[in-house]
N, C-alpha and C. Protein backbone atom coordinates (compact mmCIF):
# COMPACT_ATOMS: atom_id res chain seq x y z
N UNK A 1 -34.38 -68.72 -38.06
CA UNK A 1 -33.00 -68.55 -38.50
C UNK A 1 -32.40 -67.38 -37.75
N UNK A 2 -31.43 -67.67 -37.31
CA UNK A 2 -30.85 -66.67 -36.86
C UNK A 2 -30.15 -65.79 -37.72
N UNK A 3 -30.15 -63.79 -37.47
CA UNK A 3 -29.64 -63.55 -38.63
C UNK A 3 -28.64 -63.38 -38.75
N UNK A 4 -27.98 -63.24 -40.06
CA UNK A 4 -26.88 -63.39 -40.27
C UNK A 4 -26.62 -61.63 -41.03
N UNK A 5 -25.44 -61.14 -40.93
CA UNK A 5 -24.69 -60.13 -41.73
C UNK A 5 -25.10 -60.20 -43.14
N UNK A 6 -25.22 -59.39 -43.87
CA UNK A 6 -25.99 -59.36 -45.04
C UNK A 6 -24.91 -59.86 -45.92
N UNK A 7 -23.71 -59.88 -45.80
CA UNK A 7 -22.62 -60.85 -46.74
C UNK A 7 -22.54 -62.27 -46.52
N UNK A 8 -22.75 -62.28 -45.66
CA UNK A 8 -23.09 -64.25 -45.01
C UNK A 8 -24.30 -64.49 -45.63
N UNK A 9 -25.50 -63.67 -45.76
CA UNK A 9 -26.80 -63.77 -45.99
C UNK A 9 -26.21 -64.20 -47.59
N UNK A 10 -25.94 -63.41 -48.56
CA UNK A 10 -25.53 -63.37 -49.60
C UNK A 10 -25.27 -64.58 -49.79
N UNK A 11 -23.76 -64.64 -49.06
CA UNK A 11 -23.03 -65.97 -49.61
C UNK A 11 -24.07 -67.40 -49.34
N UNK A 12 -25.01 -67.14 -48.68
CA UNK A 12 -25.55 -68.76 -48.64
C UNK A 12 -26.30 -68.73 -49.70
N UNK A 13 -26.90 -67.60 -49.92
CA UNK A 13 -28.06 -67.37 -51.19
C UNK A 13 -27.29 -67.58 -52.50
N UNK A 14 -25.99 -67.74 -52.48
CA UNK A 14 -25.61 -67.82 -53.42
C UNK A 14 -25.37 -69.28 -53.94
N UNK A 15 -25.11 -69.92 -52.68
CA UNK A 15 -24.32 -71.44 -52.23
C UNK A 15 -25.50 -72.06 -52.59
N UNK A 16 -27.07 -71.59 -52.05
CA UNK A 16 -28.23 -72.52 -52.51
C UNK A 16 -28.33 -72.31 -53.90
N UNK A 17 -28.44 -71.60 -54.34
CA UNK A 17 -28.77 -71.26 -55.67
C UNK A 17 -28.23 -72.04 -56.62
N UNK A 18 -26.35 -71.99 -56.64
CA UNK A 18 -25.58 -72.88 -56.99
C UNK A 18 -25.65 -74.55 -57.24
N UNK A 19 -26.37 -74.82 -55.94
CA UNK A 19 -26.63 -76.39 -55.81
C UNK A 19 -27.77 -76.77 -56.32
N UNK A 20 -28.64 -75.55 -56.61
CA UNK A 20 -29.99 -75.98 -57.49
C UNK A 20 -29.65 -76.24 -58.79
N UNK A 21 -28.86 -75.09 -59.25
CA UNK A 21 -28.40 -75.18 -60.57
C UNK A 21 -27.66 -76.30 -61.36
N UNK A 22 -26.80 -76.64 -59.99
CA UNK A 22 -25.57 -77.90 -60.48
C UNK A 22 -26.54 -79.11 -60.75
N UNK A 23 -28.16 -79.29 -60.26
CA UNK A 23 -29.37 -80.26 -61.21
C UNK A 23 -28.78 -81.56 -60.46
N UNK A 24 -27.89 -82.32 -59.53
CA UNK A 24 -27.36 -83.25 -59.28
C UNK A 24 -27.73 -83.89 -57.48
N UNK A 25 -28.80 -83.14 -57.33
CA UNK A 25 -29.46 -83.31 -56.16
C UNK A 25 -30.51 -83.47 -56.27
N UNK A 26 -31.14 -84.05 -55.17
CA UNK A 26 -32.46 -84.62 -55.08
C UNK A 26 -33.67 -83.54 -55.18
N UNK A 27 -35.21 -84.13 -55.02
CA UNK A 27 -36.21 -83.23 -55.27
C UNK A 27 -35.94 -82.63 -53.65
N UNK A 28 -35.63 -83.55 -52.56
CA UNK A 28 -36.21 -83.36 -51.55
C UNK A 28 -34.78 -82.07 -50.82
N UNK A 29 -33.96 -82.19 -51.45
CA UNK A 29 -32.44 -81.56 -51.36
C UNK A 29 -32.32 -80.38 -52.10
N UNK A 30 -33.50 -79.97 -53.25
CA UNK A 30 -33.42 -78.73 -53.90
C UNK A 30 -34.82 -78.18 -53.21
N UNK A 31 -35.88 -78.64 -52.63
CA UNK A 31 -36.85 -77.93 -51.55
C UNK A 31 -36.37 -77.58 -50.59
N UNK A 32 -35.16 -78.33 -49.88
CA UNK A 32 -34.15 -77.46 -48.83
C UNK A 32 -33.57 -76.18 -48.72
N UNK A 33 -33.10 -76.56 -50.37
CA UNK A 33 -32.18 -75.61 -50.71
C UNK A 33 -33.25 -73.71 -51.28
N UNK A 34 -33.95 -74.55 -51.67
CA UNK A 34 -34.68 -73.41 -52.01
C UNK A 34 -35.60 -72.68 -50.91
N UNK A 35 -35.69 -73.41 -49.68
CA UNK A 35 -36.70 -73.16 -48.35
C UNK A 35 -35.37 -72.01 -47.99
N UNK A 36 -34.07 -72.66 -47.57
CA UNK A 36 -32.78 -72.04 -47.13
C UNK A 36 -32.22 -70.82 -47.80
N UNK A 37 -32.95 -70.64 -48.91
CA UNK A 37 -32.14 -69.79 -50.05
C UNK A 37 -33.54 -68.56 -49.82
N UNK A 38 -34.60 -69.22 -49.88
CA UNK A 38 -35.93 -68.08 -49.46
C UNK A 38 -35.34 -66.84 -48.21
N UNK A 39 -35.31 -67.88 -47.26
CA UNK A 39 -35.15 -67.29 -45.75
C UNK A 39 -33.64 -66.25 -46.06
N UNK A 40 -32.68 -66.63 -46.51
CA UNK A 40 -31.07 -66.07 -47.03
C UNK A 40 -31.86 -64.61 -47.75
N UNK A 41 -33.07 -64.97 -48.71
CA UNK A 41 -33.31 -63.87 -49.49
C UNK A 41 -34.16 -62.28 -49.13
N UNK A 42 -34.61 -62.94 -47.86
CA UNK A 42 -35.72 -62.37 -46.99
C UNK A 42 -34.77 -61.13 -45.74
N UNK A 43 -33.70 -62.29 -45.00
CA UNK A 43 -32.39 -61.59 -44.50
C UNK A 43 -32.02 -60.68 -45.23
N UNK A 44 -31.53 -60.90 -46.23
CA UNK A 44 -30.65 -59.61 -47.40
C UNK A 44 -31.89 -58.53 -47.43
N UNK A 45 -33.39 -58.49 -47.91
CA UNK A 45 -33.56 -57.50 -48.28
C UNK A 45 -34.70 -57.06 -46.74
N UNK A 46 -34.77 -57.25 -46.09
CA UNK A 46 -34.85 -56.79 -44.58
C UNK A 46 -33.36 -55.75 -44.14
N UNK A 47 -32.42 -56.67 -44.68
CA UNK A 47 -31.05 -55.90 -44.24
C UNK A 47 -31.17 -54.16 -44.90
N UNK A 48 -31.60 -54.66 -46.36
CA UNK A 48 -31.29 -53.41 -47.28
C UNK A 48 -32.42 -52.36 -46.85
N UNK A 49 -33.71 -53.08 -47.01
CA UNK A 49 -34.72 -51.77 -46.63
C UNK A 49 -34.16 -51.44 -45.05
N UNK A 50 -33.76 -51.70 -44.46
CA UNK A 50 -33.39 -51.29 -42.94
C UNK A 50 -32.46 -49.96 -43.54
N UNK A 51 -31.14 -50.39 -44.38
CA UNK A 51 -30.30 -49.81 -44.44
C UNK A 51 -30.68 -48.15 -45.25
N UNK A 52 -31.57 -48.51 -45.93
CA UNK A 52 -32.85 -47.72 -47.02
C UNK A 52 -33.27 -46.75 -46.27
N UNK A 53 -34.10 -46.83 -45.02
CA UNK A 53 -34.63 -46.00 -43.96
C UNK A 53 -34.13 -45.65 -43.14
N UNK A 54 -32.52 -46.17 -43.02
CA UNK A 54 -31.40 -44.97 -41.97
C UNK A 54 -31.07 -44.18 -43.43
N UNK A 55 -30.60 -44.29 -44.47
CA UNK A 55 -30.21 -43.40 -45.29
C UNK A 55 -31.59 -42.15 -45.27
N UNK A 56 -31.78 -42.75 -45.62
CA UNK A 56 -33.37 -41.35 -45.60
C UNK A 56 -33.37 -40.68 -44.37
N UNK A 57 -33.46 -41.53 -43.54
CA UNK A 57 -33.72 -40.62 -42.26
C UNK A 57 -32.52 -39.05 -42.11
N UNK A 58 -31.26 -39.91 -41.89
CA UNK A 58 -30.08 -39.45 -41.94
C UNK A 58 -30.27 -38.30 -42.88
N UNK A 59 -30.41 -38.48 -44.24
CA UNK A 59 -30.40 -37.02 -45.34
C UNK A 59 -31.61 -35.86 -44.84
N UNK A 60 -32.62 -36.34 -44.33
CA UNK A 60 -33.38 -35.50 -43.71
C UNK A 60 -33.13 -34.53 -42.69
N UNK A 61 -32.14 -34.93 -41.63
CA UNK A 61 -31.66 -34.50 -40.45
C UNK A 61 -30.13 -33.43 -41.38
N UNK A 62 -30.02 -33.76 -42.24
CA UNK A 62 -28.69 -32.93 -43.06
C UNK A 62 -29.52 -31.40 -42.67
């Protein structure tokens, strides 16, 4: 997957999530969604611990 901005990341994680919930899709269409929504979830918190270890760094150098 290519990555995406951690608000794009979001919004799909949100979009899969949604379509699991709405129960009106298939088995093979909520393993998509949930494979797609994994990888979305993995992006976001890669994004955050990244963002986690410039903050630290940064207050150190204060």
């Amino acid at each position: 997957m290519d990555k995406y901005k951690f608000e794009e990341s979001l919004a799909k994680l949100q979009e899969a999530c949604d379509r699991m919930k709405a129960g009106d899709i298939s088995l093979e269409e909520a393993i998509a969604c949930y494979n797609e929504g994994k990888e979305h979830y993995r992006n976001c918190k890669d994004i955050l611990e990244n963002a986690t270890q410039t903050i630290e760094i940064l207050e150190r150098d204060e």
